[in-house]
PDB file of N, CA and C in Angstrom:
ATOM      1  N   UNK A   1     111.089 166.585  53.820  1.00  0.00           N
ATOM      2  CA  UNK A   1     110.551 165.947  54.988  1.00  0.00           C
ATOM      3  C   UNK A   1     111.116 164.537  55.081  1.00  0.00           C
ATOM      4  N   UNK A   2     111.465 164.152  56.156  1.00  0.00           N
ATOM      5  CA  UNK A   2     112.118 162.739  56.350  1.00  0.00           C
ATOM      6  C   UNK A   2     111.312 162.079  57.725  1.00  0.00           C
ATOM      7  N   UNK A   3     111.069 160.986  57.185  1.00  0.00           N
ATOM      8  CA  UNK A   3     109.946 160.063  58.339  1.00  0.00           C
ATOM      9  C   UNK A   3     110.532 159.284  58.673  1.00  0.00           C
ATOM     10  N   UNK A   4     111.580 158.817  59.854  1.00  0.00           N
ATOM     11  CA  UNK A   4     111.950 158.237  60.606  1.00  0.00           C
ATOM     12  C   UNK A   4     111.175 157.057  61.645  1.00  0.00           C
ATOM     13  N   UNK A   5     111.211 155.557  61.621  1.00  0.00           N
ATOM     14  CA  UNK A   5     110.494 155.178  62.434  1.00  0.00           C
ATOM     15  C   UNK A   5     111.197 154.578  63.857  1.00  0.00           C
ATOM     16  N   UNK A   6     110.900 155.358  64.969  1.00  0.00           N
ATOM     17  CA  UNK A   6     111.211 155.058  65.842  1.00  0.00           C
ATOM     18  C   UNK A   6     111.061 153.398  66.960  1.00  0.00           C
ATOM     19  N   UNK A   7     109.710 153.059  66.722  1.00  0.00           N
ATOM     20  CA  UNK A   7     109.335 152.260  67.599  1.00  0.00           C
ATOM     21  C   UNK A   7     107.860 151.804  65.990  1.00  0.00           C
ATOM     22  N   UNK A   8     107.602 150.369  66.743  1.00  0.00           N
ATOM     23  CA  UNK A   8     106.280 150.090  65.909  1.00  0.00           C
ATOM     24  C   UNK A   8     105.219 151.123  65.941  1.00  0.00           C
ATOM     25  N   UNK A   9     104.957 151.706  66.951  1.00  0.00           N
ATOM     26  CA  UNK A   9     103.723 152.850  66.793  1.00  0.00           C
ATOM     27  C   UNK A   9     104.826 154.140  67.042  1.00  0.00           C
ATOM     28  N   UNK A  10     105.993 154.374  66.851  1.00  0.00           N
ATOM     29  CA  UNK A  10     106.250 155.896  67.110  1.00  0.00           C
ATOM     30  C   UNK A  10     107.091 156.137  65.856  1.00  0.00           C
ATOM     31  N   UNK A  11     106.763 157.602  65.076  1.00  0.00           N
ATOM     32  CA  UNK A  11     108.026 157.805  64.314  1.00  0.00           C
ATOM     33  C   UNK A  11     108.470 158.894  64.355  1.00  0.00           C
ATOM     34  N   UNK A  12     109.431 159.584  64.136  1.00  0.00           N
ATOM     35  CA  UNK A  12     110.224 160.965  64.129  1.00  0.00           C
ATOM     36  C   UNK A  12     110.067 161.696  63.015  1.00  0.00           C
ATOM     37  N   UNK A  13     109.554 163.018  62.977  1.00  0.00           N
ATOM     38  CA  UNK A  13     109.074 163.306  61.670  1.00  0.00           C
ATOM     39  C   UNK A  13     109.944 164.939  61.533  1.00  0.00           C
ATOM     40  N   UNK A  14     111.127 165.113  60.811  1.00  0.00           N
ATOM     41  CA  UNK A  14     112.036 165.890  60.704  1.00  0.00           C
ATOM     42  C   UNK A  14     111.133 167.093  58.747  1.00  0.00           C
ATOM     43  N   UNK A  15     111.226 168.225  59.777  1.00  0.00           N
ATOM     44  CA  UNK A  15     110.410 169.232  58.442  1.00  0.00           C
ATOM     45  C   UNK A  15     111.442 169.993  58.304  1.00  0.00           C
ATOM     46  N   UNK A  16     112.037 170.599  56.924  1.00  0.00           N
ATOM     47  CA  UNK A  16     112.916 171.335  56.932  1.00  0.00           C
ATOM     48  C   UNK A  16     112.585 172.251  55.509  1.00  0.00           C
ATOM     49  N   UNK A  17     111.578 172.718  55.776  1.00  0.00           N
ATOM     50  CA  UNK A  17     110.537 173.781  54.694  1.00  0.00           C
ATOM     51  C   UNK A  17     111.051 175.216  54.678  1.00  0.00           C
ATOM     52  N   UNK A  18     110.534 176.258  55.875  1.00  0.00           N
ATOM     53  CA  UNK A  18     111.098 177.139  55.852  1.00  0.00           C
ATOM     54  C   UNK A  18     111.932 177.523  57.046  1.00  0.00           C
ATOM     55  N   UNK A  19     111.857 176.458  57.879  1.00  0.00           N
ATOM     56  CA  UNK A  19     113.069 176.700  58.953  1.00  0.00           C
ATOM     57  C   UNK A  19     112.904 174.691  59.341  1.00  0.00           C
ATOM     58  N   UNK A  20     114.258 174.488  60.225  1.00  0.00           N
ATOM     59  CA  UNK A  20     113.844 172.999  60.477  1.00  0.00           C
ATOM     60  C   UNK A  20     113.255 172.340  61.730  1.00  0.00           C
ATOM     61  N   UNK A  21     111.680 171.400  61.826  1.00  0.00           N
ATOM     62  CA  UNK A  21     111.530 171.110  62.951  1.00  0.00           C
ATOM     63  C   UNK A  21     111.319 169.563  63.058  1.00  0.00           C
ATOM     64  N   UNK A  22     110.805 169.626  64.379  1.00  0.00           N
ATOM     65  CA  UNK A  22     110.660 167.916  64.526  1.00  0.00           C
ATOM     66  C   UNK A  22     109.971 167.555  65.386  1.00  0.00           C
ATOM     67  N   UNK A  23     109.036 166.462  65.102  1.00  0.00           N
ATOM     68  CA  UNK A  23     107.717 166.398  65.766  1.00  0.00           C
ATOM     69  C   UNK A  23     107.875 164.569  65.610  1.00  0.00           C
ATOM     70  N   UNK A  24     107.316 164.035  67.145  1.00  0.00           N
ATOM     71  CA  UNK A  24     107.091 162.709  67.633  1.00  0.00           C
ATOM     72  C   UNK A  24     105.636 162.636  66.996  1.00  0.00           C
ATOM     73  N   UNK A  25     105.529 161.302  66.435  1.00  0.00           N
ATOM     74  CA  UNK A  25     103.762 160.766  66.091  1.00  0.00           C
ATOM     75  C   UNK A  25     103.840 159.547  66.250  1.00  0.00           C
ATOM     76  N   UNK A  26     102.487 159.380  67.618  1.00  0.00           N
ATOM     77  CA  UNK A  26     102.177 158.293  67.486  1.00  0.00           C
ATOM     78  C   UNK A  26     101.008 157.552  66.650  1.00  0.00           C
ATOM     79  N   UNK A  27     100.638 156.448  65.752  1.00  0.00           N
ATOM     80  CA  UNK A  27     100.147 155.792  65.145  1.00  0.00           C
ATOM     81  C   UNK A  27      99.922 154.370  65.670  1.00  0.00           C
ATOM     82  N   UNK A  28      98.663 154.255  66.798  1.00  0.00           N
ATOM     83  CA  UNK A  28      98.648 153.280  67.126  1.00  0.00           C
ATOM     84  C   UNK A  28      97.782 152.093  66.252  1.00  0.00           C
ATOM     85  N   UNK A  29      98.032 151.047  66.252  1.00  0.00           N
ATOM     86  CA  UNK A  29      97.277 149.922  65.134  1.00  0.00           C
ATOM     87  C   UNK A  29      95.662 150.403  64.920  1.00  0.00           C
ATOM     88  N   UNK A  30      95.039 150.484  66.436  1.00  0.00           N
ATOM     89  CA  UNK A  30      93.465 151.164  66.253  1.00  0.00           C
ATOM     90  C   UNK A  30      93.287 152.426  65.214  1.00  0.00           C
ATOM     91  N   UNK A  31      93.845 153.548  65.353  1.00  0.00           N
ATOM     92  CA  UNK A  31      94.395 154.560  64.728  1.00  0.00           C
ATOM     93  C   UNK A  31      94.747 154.669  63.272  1.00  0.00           C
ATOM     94  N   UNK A  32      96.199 153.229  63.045  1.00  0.00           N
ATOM     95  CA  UNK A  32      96.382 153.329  61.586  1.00  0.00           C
ATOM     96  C   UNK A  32      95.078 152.544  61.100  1.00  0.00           C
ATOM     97  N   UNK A  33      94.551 151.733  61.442  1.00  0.00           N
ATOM     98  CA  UNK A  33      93.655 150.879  60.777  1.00  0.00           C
ATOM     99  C   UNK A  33      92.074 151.795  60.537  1.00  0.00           C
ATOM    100  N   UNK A  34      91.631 152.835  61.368  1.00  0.00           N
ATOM    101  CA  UNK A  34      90.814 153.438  61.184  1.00  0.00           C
ATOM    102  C   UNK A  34      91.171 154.775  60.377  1.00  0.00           C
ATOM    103  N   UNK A  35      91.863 155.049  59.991  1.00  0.00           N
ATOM    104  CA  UNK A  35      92.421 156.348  59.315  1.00  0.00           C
ATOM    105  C   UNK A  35      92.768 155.459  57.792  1.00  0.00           C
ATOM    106  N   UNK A  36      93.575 154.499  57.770  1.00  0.00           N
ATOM    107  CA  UNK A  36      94.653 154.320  56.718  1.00  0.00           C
ATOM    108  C   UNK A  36      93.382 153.316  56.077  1.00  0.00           C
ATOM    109  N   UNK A  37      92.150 152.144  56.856  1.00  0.00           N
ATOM    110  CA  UNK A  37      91.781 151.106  56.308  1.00  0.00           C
ATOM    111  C   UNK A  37      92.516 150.148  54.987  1.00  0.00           C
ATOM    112  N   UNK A  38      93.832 150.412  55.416  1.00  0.00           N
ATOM    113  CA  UNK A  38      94.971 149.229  54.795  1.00  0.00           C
ATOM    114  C   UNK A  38      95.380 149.969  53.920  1.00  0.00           C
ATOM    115  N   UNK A  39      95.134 150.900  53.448  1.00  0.00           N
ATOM    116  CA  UNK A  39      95.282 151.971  52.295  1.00  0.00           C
ATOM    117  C   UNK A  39      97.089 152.167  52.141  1.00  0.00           C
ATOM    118  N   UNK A  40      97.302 152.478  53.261  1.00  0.00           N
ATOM    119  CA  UNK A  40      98.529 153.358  53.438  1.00  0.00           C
ATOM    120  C   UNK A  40      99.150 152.260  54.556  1.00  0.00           C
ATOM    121  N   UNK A  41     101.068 152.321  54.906  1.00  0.00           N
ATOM    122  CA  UNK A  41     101.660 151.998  55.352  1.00  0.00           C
ATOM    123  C   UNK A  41     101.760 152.907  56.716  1.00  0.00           C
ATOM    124  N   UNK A  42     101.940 152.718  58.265  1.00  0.00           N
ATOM    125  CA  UNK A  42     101.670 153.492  59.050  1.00  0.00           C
ATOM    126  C   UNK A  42     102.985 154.675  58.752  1.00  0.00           C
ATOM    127  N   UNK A  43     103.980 154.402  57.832  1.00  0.00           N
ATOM    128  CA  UNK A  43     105.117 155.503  57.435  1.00  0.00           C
ATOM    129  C   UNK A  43     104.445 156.136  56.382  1.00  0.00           C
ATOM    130  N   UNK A  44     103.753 156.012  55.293  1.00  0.00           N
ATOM    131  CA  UNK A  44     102.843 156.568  54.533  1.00  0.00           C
ATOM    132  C   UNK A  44     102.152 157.574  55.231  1.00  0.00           C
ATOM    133  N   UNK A  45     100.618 156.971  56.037  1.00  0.00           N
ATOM    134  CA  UNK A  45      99.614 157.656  57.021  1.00  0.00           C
ATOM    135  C   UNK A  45     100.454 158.671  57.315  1.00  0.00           C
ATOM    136  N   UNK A  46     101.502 158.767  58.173  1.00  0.00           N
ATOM    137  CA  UNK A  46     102.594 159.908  58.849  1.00  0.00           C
ATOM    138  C   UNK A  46     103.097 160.816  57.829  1.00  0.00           C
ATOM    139  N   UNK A  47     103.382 160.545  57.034  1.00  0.00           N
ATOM    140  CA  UNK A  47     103.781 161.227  55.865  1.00  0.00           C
ATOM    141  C   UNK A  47     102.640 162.177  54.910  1.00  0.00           C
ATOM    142  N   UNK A  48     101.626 161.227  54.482  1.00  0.00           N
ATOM    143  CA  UNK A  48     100.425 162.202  54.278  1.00  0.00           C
ATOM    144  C   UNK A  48      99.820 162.567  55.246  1.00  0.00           C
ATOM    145  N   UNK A  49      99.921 162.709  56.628  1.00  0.00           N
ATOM    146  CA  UNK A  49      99.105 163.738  57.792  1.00  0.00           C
ATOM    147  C   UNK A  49     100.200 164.756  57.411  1.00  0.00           C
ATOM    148  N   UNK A  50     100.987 164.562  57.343  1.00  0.00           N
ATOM    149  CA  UNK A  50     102.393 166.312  57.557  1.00  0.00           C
ATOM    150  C   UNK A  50     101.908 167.089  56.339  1.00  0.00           C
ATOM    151  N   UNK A  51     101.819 166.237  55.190  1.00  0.00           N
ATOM    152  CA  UNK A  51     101.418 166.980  53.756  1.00  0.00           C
ATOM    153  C   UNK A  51     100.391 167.782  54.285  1.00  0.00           C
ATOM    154  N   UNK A  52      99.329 166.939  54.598  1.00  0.00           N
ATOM    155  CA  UNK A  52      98.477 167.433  54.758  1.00  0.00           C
ATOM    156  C   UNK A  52      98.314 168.798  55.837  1.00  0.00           C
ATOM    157  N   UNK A  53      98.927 168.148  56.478  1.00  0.00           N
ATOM    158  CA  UNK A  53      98.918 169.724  57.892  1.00  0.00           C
ATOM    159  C   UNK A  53      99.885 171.068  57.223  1.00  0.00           C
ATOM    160  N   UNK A  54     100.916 170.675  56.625  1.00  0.00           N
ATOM    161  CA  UNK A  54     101.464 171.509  55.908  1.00  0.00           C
ATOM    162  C   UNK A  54     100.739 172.441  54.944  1.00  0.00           C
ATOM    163  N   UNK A  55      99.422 171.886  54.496  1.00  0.00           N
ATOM    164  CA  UNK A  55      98.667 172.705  53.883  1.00  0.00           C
ATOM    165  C   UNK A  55      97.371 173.837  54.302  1.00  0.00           C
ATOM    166  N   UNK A  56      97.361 173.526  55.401  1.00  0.00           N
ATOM    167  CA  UNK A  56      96.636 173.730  56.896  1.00  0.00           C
ATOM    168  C   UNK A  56      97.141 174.972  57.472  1.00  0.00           C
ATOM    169  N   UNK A  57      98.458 174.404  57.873  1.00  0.00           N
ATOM    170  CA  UNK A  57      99.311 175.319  58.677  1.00  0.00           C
ATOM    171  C   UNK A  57     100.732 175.580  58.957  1.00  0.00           C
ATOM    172  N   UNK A  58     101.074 176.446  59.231  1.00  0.00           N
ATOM    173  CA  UNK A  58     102.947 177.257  59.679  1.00  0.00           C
ATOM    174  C   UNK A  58     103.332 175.404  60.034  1.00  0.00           C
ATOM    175  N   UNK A  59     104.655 174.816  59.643  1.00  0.00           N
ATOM    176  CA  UNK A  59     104.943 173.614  60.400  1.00  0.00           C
ATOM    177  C   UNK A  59     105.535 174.460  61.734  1.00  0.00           C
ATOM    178  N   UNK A  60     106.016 175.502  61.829  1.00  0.00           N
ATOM    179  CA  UNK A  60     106.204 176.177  63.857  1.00  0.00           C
ATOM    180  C   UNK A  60     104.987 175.879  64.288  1.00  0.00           C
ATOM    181  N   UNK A  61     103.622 175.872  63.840  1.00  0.00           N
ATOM    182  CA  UNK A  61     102.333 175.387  64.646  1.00  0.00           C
ATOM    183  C   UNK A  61     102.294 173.667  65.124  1.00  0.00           C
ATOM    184  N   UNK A  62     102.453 172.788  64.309  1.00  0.00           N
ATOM    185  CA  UNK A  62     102.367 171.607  64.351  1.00  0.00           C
ATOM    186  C   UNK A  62     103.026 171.457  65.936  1.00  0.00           C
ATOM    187  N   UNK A  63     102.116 170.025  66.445  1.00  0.00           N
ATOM    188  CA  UNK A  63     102.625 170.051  67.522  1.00  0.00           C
ATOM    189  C   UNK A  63     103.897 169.352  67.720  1.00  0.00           C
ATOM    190  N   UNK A  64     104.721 169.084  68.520  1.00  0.00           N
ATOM    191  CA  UNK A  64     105.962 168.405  68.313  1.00  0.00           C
ATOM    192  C   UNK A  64     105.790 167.031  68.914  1.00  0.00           C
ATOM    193  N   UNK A  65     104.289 166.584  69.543  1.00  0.00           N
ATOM    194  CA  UNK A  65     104.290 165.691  69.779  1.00  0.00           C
ATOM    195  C   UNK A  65     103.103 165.149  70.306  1.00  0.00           C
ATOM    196  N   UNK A  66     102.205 164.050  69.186  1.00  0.00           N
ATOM    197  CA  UNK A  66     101.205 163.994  69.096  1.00  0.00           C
ATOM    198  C   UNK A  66     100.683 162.449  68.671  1.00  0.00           C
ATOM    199  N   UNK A  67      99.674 162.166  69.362  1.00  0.00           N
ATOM    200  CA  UNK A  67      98.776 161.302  68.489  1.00  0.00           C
ATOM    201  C   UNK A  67      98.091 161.344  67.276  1.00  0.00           C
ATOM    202  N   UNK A  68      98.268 160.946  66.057  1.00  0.00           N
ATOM    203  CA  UNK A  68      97.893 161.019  64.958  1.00  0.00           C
ATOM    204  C   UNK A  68      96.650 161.632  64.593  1.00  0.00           C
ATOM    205  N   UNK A  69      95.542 160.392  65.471  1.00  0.00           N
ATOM    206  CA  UNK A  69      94.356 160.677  65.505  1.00  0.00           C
ATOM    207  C   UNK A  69      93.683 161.680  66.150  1.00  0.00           C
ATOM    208  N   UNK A  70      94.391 163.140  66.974  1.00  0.00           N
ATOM    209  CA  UNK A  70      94.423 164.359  67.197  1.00  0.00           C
ATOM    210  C   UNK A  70      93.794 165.168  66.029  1.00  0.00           C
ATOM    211  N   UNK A  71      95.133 164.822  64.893  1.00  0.00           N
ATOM    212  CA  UNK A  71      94.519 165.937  64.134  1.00  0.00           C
ATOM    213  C   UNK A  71      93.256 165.947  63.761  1.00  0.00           C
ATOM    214  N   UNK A  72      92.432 165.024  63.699  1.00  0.00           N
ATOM    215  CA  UNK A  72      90.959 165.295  63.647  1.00  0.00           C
ATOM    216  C   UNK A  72      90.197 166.466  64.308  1.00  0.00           C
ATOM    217  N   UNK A  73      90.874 166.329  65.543  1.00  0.00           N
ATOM    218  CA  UNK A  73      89.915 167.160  66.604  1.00  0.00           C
ATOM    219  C   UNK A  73      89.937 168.812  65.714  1.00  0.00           C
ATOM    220  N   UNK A  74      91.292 169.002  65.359  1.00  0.00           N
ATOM    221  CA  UNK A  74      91.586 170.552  64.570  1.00  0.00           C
ATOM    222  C   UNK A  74      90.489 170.725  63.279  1.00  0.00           C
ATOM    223  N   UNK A  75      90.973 169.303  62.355  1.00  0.00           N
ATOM    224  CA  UNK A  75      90.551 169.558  61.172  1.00  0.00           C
ATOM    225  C   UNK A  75      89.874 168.128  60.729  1.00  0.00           C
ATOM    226  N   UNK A  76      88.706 168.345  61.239  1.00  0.00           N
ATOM    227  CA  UNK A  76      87.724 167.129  60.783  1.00  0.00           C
ATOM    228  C   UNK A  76      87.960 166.295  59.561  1.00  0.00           C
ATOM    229  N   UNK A  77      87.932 166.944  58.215  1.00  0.00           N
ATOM    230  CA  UNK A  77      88.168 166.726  57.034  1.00  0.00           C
ATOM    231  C   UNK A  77      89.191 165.349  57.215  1.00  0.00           C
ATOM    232  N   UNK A  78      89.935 165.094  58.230  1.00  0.00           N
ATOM    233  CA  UNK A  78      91.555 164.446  58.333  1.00  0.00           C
ATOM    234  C   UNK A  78      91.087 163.148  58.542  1.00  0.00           C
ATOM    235  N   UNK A  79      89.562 162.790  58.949  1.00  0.00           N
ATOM    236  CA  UNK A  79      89.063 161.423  58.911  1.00  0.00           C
ATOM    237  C   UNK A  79      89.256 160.663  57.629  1.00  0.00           C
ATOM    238  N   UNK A  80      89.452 161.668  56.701  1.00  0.00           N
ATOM    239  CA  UNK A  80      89.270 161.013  55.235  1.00  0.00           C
ATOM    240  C   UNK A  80      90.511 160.667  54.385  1.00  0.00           C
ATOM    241  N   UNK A  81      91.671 160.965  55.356  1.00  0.00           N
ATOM    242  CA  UNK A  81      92.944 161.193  54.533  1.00  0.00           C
ATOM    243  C   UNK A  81      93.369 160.368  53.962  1.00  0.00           C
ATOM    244  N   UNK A  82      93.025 158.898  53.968  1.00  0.00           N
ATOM    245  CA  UNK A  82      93.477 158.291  52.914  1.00  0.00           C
ATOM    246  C   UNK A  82      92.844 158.148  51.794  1.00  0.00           C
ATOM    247  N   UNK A  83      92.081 158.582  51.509  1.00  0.00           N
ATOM    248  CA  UNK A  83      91.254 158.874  50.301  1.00  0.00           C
ATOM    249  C   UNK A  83      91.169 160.029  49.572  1.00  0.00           C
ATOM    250  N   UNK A  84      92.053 161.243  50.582  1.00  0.00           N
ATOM    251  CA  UNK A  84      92.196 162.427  49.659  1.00  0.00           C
ATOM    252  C   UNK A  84      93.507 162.534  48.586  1.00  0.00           C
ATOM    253  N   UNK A  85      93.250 162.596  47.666  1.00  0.00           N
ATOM    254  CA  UNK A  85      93.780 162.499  46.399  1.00  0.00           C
ATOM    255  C   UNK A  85      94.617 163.196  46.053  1.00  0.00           C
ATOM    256  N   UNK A  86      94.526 164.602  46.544  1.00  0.00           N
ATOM    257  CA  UNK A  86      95.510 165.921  45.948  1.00  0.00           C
ATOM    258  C   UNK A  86      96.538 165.718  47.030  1.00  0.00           C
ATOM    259  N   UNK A  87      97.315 164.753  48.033  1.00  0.00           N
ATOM    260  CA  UNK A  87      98.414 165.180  48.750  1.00  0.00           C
ATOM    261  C   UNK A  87      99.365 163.305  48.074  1.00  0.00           C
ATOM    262  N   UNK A  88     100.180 163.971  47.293  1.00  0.00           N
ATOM    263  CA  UNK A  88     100.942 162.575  46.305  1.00  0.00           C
ATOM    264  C   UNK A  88     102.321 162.516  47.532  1.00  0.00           C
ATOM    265  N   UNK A  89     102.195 161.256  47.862  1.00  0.00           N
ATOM    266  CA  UNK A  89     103.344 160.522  48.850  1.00  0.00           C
ATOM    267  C   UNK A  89     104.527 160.383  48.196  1.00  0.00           C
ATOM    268  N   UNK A  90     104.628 159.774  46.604  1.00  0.00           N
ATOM    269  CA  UNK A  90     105.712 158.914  46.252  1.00  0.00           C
ATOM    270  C   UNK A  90     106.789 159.625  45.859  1.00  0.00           C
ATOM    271  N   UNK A  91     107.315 161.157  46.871  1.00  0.00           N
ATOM    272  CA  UNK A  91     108.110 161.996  46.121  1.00  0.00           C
ATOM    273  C   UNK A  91     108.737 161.955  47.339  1.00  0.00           C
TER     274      UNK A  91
END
């Protein structure tokens, strides 16, 4: 997975797991600051939402272009993501 940052709130998020895709995320400051609470870098946050959705679901499901703070609406649990422990960034 490669996290590309496009713009201050936009980055390009290239998956190449079992086929290759690519999905726009936006991360706006309200957004990183209520999700990440300083925890995480808004290229981090982006990086552990994909882990995380990757564990969720097919990346052909993921949308190709989304507001961060979406994935909540799917999978509630995603309020907590910077505090969930089992998805390791530094690889």
């Amino acid at each position: 997975m490669a996290v590309q940052k496009i713009n201050e709130n936009e980055f390009y998020v290239r998956i190449n797991k079992d086929t290759e895709t690519y999905h726009i995320v936006t991360v706006s400051d309200e957004a990183h600051e209520n999700l990440a609470a300083g925890d995480l870098t808004k290229e981090q946050l982006v990086k552990k939402s994909f882990l995380f959705l990757l564990q969720k679901e097919n990346q052909s499901s993921i949308l190709k272009k989304f507001h961060i703070e979406e994935i909540e609406n799917y999978f509630p649990e995603f309020s907590n993501i910077a505090k969930i422990g089992w998805i390791d960034i530094s690889g």
